[in-house]
PDB file of N, CA and C in Angstrom:
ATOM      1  N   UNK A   1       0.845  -1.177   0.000  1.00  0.00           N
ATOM      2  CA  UNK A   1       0.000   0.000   0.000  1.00  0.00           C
ATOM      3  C   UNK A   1       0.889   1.238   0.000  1.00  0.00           C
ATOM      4  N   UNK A   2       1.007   2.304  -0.951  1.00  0.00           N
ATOM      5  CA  UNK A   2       0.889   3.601  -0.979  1.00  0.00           C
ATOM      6  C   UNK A   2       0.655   4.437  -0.218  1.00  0.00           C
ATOM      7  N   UNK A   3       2.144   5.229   0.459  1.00  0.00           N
ATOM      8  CA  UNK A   3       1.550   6.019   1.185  1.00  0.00           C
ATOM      9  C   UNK A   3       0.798   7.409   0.898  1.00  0.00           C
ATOM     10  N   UNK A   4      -0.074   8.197   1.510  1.00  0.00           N
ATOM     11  CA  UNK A   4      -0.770   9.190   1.020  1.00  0.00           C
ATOM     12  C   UNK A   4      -0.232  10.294   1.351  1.00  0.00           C
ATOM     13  N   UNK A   5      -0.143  11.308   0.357  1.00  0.00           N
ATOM     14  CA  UNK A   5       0.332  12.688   0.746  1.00  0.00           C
ATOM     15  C   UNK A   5      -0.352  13.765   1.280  1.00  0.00           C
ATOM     16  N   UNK A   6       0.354  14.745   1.486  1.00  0.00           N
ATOM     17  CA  UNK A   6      -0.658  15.810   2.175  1.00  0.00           C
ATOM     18  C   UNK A   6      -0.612  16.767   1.784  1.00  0.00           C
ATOM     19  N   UNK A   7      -2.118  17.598   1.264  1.00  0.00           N
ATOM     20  CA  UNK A   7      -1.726  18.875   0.636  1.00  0.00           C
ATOM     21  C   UNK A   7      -2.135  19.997   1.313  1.00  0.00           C
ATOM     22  N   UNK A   8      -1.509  21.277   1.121  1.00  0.00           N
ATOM     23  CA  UNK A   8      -2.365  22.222   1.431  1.00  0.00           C
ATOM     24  C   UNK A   8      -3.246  22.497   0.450  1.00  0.00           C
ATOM     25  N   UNK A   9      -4.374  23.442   0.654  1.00  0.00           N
ATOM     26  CA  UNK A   9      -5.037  23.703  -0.264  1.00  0.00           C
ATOM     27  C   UNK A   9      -5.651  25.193   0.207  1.00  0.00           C
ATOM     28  N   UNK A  10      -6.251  26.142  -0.500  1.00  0.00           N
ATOM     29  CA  UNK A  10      -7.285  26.927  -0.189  1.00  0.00           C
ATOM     30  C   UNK A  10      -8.679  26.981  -0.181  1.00  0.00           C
ATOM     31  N   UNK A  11      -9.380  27.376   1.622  1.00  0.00           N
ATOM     32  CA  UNK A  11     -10.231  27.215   1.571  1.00  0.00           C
ATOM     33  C   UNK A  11     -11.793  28.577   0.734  1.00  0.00           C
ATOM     34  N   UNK A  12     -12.794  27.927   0.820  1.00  0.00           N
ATOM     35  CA  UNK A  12     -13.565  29.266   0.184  1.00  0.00           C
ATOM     36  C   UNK A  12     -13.430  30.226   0.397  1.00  0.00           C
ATOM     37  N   UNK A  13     -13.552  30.296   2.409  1.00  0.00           N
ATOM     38  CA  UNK A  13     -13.205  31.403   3.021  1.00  0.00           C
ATOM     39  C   UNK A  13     -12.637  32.228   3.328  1.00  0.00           C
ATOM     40  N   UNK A  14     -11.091  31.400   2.857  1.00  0.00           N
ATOM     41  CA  UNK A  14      -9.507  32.393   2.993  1.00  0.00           C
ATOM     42  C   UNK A  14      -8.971  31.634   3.922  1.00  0.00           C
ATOM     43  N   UNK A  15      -9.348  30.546   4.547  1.00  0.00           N
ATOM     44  CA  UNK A  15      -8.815  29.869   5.415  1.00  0.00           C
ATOM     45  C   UNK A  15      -8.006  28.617   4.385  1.00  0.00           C
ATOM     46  N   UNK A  16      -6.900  28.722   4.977  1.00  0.00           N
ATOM     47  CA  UNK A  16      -6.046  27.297   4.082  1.00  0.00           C
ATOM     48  C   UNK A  16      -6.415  25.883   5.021  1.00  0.00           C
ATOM     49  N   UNK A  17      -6.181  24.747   4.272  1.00  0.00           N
ATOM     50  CA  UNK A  17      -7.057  22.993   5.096  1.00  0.00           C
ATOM     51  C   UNK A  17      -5.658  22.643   4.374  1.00  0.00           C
ATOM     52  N   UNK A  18      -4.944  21.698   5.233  1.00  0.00           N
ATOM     53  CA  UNK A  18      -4.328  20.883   5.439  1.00  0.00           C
ATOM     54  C   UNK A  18      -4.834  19.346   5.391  1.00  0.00           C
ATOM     55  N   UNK A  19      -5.356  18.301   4.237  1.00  0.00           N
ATOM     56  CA  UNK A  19      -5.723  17.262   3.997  1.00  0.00           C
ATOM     57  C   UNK A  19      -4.594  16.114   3.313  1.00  0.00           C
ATOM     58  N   UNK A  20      -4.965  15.212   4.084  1.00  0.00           N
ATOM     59  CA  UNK A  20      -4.366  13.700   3.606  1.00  0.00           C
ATOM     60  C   UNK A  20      -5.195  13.323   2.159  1.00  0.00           C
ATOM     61  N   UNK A  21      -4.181  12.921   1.750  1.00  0.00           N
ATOM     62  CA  UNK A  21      -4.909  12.650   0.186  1.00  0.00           C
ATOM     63  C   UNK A  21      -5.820  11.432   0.701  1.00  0.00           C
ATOM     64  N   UNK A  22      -6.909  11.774  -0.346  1.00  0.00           N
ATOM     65  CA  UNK A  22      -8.204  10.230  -0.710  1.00  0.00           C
ATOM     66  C   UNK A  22      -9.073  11.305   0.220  1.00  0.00           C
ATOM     67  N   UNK A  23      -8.588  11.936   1.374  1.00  0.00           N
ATOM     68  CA  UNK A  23      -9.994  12.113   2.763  1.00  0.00           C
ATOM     69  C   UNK A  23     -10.787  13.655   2.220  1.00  0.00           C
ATOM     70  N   UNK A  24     -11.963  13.702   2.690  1.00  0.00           N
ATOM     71  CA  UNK A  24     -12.717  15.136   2.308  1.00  0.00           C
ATOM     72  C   UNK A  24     -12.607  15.888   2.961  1.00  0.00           C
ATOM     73  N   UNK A  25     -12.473  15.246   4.421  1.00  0.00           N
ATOM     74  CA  UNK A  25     -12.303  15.845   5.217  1.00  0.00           C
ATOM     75  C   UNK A  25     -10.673  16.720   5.965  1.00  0.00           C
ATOM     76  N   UNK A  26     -11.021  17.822   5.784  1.00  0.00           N
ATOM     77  CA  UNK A  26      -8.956  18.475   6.354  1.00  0.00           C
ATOM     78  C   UNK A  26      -8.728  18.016   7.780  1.00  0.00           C
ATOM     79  N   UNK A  27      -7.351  17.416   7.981  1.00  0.00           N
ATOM     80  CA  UNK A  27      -6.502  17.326   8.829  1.00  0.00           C
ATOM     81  C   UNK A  27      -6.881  18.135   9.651  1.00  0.00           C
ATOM     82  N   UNK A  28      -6.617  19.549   9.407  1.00  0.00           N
ATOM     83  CA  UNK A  28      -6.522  20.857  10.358  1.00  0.00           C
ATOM     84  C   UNK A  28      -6.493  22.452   9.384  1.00  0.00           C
ATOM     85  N   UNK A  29      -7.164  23.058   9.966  1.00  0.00           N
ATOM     86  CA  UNK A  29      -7.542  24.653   9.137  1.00  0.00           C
ATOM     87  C   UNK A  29      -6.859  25.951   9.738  1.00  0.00           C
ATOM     88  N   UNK A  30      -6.020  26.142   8.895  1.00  0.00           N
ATOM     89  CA  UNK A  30      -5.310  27.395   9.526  1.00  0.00           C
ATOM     90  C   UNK A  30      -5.292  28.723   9.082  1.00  0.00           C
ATOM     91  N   UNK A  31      -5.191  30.100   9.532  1.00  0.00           N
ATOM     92  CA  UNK A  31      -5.801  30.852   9.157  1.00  0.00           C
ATOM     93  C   UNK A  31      -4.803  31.581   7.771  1.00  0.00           C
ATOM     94  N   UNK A  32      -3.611  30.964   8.047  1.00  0.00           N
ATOM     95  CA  UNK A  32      -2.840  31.360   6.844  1.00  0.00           C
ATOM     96  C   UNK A  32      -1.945  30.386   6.243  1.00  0.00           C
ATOM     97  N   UNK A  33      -1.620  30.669   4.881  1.00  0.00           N
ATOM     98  CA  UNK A  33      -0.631  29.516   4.168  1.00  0.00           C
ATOM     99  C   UNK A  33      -0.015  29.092   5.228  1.00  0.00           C
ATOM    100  N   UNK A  34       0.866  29.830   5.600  1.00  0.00           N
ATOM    101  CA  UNK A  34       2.674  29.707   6.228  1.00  0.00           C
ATOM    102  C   UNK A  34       2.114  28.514   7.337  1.00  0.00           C
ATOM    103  N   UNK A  35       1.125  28.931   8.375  1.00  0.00           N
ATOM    104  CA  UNK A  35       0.867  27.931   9.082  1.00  0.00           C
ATOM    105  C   UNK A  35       0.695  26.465   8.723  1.00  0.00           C
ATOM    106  N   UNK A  36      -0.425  26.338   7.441  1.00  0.00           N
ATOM    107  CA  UNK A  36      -0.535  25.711   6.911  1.00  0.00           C
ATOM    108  C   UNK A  36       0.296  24.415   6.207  1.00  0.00           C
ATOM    109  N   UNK A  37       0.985  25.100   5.992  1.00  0.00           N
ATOM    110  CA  UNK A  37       2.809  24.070   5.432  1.00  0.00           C
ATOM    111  C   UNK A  37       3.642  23.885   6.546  1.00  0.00           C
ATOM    112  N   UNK A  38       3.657  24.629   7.351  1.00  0.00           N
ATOM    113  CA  UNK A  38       4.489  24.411   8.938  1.00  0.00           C
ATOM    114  C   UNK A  38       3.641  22.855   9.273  1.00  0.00           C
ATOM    115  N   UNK A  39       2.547  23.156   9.687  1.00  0.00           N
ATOM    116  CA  UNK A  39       1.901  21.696   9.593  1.00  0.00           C
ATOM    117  C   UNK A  39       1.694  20.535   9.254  1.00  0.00           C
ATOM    118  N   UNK A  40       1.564  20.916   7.660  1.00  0.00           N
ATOM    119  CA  UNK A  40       1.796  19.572   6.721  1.00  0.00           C
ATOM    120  C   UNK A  40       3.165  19.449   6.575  1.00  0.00           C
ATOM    121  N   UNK A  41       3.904  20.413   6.697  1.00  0.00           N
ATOM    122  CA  UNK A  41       5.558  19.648   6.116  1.00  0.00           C
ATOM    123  C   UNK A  41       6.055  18.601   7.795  1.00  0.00           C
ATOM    124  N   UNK A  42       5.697  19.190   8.510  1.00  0.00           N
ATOM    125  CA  UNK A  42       5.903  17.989  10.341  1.00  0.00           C
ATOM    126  C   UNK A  42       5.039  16.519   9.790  1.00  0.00           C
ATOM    127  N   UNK A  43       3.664  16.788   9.245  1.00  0.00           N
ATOM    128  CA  UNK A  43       2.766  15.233   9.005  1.00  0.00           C
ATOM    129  C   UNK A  43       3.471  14.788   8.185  1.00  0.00           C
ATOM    130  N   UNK A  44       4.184  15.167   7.105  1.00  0.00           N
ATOM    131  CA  UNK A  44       5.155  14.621   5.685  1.00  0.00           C
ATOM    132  C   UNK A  44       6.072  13.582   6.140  1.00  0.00           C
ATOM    133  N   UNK A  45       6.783  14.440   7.031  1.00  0.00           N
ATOM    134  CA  UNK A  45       8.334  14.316   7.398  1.00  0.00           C
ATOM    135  C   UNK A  45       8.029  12.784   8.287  1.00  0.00           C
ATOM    136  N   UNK A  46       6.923  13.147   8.907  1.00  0.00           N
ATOM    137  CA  UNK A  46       6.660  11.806  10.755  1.00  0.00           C
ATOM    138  C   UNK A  46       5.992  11.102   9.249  1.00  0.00           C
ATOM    139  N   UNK A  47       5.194  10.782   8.624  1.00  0.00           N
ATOM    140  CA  UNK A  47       4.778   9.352   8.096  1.00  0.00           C
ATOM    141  C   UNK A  47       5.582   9.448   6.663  1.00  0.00           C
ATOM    142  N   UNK A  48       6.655  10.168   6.441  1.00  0.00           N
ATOM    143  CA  UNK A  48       7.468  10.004   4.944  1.00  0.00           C
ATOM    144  C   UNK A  48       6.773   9.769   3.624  1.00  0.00           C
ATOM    145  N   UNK A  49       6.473  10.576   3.591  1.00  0.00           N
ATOM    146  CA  UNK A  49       5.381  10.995   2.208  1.00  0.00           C
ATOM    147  C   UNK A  49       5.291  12.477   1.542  1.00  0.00           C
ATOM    148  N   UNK A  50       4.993  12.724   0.926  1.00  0.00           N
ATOM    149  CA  UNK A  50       5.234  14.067   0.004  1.00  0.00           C
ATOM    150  C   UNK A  50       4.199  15.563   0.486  1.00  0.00           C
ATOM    151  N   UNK A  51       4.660  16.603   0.414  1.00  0.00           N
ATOM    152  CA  UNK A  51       3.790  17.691   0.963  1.00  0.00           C
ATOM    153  C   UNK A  51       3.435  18.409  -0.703  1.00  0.00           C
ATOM    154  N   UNK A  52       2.167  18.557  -0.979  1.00  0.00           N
ATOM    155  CA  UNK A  52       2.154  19.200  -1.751  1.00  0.00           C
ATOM    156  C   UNK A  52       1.262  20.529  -1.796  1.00  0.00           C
ATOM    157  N   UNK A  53       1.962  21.715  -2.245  1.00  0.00           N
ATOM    158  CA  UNK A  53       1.390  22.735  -1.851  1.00  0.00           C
ATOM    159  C   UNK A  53       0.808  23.450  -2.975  1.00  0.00           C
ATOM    160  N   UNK A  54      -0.600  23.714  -2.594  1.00  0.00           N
ATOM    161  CA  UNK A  54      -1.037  24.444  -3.523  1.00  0.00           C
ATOM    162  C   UNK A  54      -1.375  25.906  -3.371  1.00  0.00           C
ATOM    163  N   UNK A  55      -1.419  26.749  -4.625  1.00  0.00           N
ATOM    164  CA  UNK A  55      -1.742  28.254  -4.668  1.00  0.00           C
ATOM    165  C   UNK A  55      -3.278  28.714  -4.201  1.00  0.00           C
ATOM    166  N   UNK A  56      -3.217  29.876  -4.371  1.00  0.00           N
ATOM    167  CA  UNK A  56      -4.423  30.528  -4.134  1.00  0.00           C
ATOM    168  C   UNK A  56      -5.474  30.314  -5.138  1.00  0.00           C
ATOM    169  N   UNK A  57      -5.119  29.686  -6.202  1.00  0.00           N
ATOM    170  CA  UNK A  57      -5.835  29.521  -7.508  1.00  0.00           C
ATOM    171  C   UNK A  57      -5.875  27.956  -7.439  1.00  0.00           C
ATOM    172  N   UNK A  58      -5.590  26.930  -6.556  1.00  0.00           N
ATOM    173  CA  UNK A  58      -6.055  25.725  -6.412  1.00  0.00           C
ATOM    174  C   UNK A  58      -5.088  24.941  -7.299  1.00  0.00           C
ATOM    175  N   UNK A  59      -3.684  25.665  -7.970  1.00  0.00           N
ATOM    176  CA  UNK A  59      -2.392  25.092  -8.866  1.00  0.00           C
ATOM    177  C   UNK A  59      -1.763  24.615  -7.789  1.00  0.00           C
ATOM    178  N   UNK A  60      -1.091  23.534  -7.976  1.00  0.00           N
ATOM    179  CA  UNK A  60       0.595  22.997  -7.684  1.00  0.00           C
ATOM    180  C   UNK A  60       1.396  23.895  -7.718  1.00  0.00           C
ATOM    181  N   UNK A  61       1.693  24.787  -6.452  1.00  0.00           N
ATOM    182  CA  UNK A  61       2.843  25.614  -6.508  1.00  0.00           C
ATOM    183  C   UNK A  61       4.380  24.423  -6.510  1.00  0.00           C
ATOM    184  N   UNK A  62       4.060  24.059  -5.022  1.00  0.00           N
ATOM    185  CA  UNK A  62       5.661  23.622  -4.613  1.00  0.00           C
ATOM    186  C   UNK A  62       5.288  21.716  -4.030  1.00  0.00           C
ATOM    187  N   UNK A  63       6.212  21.290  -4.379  1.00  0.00           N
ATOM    188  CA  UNK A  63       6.175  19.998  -3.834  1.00  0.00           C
ATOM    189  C   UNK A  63       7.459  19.612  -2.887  1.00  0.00           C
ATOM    190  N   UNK A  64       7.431  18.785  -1.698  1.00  0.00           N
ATOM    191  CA  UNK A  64       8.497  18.560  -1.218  1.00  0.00           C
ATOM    192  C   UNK A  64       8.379  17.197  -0.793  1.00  0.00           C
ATOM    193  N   UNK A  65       9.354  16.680  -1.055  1.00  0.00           N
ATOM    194  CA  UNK A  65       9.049  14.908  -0.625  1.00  0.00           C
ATOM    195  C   UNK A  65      10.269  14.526   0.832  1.00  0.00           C
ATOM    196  N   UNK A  66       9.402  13.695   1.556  1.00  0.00           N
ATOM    197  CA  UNK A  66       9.914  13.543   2.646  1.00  0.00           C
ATOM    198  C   UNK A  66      10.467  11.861   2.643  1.00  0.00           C
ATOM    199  N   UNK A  67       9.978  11.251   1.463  1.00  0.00           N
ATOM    200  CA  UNK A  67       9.878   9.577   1.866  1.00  0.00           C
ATOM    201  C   UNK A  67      10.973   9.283   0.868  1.00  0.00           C
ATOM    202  N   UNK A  68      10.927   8.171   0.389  1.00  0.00           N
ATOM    203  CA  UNK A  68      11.232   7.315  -0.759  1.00  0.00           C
ATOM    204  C   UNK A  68      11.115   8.404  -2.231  1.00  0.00           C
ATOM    205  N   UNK A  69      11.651   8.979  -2.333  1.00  0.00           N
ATOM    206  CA  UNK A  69      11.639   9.717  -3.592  1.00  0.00           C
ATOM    207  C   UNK A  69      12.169   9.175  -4.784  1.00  0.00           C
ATOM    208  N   UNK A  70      11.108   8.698  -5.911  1.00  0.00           N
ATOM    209  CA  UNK A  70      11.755   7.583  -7.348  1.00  0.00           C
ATOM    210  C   UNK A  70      12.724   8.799  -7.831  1.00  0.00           C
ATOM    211  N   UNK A  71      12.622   9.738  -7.293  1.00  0.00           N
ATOM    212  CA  UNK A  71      13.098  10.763  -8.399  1.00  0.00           C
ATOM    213  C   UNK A  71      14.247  11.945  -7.544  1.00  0.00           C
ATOM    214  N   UNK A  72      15.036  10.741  -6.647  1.00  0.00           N
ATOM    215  CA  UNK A  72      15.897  12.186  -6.023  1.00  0.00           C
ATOM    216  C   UNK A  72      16.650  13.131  -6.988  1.00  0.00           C
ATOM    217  N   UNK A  73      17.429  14.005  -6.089  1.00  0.00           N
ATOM    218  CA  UNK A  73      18.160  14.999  -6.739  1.00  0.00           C
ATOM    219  C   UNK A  73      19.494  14.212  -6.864  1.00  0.00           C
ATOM    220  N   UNK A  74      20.021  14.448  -7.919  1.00  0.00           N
ATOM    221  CA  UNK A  74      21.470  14.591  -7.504  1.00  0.00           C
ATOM    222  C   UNK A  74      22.733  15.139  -7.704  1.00  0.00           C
ATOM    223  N   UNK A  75      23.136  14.878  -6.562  1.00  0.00           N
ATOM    224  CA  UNK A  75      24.471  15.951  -6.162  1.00  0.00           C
ATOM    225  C   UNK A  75      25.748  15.919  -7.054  1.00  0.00           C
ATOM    226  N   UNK A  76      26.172  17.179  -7.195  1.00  0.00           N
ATOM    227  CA  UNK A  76      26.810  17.921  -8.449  1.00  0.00           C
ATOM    228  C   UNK A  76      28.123  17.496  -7.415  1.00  0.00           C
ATOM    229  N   UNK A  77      29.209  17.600  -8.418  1.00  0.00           N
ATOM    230  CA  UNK A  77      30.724  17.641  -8.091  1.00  0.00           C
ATOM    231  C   UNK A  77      31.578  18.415  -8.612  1.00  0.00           C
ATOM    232  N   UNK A  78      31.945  19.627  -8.549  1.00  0.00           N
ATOM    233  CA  UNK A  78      32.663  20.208  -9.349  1.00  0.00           C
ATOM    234  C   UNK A  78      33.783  19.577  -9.551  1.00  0.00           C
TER     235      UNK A  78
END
């Protein structure tokens, strides 16, 4: 089984929700982004799975992966 990620998102109200992917229901509602990713990037990091953050317009701004990444970076050598 697949673990599930967590996104931020924006709510109707101006409030940002912090949700586990698949659920309808948010994790936790905070009154601004910044909080918002402070939050989900701690749930990422403790069950190793990906934070993905979205804009005010409901886009994929930023992604950050905490787990098993198929796709690390890698490191340059001059």
């Amino acid at each position: 089984m697949s673990k599930k990620n967590y996104h931020v998102v924006p709510n109707s109200n101006g409030d940002w929700r912090v949700i586990k992917e698949g659920n309808e229901k948010a994790t936790r509602t905070f009154q601004t982004q910044k909080e918002a990713i402070s939050f989900g990037r701690e749930k990422a990091k403790l069950y190793e799975t990906e934070l993905v953050i979205h804009g005010k317009d409901g886009k994929i701004r930023d992604k950050d992966s905490y787990g098993n990444d198929p796709f690390p970076p890698k490191d340059y050598v001059n």
